[in-house]
C-alpha atoms as a PDB file:
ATOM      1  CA  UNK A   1      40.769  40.523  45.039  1.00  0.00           C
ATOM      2  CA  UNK A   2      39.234  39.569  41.557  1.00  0.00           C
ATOM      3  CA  UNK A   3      41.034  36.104  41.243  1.00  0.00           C
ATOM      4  CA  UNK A   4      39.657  35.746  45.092  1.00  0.00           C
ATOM      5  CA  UNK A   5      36.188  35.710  43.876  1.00  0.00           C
ATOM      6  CA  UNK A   6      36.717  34.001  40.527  1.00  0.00           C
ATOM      7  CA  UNK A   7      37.776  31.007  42.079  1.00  0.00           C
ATOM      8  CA  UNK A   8      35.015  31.074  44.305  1.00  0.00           C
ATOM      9  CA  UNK A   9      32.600  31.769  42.021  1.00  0.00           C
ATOM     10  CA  UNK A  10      34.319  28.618  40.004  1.00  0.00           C
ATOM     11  CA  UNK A  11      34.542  25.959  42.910  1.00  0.00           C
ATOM     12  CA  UNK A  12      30.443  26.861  43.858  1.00  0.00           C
ATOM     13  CA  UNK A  13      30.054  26.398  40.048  1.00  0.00           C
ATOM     14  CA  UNK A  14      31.480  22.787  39.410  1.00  0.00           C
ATOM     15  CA  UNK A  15      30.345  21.951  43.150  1.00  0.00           C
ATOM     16  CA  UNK A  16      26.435  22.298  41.693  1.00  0.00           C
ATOM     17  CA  UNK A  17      27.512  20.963  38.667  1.00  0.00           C
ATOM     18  CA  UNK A  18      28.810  17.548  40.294  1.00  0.00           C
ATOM     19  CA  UNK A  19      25.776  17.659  42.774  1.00  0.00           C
ATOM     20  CA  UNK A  20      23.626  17.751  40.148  1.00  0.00           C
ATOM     21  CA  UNK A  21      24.573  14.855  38.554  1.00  0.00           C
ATOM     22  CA  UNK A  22      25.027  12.738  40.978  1.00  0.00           C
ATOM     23  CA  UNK A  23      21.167  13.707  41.585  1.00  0.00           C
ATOM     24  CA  UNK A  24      20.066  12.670  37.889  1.00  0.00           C
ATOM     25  CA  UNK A  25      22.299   9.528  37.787  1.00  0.00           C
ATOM     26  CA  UNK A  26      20.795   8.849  41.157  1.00  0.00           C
ATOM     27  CA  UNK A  27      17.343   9.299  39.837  1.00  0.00           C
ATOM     28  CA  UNK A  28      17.417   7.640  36.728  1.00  0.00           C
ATOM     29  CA  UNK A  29      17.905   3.920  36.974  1.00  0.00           C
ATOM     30  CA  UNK A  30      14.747   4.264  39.864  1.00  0.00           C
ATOM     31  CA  UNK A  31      12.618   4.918  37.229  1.00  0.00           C
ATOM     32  CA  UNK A  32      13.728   2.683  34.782  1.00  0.00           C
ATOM     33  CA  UNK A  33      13.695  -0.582  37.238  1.00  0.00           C
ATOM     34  CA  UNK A  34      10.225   0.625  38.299  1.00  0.00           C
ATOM     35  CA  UNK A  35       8.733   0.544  35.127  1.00  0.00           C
ATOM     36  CA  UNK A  36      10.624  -2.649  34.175  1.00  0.00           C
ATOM     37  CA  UNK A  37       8.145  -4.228  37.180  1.00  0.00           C
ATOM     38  CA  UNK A  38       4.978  -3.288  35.454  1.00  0.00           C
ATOM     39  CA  UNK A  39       3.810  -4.520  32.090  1.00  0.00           C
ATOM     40  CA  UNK A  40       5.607  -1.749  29.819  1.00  0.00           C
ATOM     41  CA  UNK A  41       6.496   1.740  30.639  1.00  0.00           C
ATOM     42  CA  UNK A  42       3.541   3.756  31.524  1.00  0.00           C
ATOM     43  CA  UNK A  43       1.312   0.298  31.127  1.00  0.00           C
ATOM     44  CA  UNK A  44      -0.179  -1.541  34.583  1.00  0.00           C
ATOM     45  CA  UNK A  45      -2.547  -4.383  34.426  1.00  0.00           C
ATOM     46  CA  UNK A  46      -4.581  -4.758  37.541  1.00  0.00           C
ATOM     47  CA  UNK A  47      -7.695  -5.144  38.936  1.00  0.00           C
ATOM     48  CA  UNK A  48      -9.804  -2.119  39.737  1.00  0.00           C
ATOM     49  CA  UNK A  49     -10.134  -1.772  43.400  1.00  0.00           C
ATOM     50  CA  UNK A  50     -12.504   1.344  43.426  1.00  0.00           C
ATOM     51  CA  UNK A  51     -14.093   3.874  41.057  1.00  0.00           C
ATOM     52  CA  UNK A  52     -15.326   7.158  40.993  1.00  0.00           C
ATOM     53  CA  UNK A  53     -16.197   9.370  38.136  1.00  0.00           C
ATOM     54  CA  UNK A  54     -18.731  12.202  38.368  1.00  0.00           C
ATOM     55  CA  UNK A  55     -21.364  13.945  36.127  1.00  0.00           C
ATOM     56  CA  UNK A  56     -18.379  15.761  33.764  1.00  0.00           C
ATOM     57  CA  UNK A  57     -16.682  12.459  33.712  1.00  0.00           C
ATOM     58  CA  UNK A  58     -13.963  13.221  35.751  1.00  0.00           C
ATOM     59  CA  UNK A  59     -13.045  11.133  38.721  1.00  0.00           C
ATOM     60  CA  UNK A  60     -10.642   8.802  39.137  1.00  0.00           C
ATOM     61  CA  UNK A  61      -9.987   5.176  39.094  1.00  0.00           C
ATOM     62  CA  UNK A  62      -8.167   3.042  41.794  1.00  0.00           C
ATOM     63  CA  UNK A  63      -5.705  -0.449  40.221  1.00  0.00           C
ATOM     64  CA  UNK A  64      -4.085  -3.017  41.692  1.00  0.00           C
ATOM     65  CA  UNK A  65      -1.604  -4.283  39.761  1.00  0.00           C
ATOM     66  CA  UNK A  66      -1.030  -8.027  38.650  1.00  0.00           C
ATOM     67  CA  UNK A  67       2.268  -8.355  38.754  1.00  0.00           C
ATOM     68  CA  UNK A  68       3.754  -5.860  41.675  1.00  0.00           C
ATOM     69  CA  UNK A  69       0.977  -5.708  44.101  1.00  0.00           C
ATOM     70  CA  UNK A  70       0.983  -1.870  44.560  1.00  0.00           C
ATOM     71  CA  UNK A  71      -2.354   0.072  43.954  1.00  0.00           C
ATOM     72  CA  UNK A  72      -2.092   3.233  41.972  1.00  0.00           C
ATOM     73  CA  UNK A  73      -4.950   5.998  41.629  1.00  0.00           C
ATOM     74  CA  UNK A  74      -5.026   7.021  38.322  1.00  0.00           C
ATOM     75  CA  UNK A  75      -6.669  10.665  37.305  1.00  0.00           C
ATOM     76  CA  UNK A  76      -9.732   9.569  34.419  1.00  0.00           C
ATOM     77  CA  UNK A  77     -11.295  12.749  32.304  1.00  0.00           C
ATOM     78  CA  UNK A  78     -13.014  13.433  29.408  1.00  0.00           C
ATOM     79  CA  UNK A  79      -9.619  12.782  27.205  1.00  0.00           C
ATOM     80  CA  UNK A  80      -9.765   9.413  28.801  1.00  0.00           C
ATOM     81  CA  UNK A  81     -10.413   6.809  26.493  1.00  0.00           C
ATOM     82  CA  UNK A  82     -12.318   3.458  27.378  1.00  0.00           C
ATOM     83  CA  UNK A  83     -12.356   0.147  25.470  1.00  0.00           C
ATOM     84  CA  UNK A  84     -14.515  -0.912  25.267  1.00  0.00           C
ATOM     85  CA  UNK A  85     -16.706   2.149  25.552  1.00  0.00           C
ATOM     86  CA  UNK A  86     -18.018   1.790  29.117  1.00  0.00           C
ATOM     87  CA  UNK A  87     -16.207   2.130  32.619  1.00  0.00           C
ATOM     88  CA  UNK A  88     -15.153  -0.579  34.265  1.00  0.00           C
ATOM     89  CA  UNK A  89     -16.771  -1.816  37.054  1.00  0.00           C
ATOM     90  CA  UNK A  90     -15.039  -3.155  40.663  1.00  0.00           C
ATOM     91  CA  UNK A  91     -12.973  -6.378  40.049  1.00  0.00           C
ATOM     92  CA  UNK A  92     -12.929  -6.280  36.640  1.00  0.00           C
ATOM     93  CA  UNK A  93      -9.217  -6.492  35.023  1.00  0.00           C
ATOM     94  CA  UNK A  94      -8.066  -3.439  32.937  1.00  0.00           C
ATOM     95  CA  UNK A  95      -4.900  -2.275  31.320  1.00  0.00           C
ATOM     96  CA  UNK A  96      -3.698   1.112  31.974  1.00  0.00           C
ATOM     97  CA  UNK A  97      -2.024   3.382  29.844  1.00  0.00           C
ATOM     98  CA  UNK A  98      -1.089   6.705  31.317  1.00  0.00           C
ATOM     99  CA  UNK A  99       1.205   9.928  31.940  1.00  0.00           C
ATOM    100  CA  UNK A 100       2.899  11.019  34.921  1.00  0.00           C
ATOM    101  CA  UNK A 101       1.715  14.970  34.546  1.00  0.00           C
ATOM    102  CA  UNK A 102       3.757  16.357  37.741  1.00  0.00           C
ATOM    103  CA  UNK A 103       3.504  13.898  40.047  1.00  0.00           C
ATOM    104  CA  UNK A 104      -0.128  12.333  38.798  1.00  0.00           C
ATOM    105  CA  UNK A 105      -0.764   9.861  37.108  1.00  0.00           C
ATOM    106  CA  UNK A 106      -3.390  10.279  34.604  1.00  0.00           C
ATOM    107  CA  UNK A 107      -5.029   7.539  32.618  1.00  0.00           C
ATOM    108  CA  UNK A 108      -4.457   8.203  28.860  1.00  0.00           C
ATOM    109  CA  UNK A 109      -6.345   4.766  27.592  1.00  0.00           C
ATOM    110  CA  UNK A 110      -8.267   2.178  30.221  1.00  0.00           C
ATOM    111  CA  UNK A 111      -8.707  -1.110  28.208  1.00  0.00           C
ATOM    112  CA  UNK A 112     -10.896  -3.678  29.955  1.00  0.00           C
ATOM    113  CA  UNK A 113      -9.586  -7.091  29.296  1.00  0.00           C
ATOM    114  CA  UNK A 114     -12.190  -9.977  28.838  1.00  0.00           C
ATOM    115  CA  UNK A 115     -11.618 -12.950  30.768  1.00  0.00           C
ATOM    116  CA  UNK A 116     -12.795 -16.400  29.079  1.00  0.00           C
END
């Protein structure tokens, strides 16, 4: 009866194991192609659709991007730094920098580029 459950307990063990990496392989080249679409990873250059901030200067800021076309909503606070130091106003052209923190994407650095 003990080599019964041993071998059970072994097949459930390598069947996780080979589910879970076919998950991670699976996952992995996603994320690389869609950061090889933007300007860098964690970088987009857009223009800023929409803006809000509030009174504690949190808020967030709304980009679409240059080169892909998608929008992303980026999470601004008071770690958020601006150059220069002002927000950015509706079509103006920034750069990005940010972190993925569980699923949202906060804005680390907003650069506003200065068109001749």
């Amino acid at each position: 009866m003990g080599k019964i459950r041993t071998t059970r307990a072994t097949v459930g063990i390598i069947t996780i194991i080979i589910l879970v990496g076919m998950g991670i392989s699976g996952i992995f080249p996603t994320i690389r192609f869609a950061q090889a679409d933007e300007i860098g990873p964690n970088m987009v250059q857009g223009k800023v659709v929409s803006i809000y901030t509030n009174v504690f200067r949190k808020g967030t800021i709304v980009v679409k991007s240059d080169k892909t076309g998608k929008t992303y909503t980026f999470y601004v606070g008071t770690r958020t730094v601006y150059i220069p130091h002002r927000y950015p106003t509706v079509e103006e052209t920034v750069k990005v920098s940010y972190i993925n923190d569980r699923g949202f994407l906060k804005a680390t650095q907003v650069e506003i580029i200065q068109r001749a």
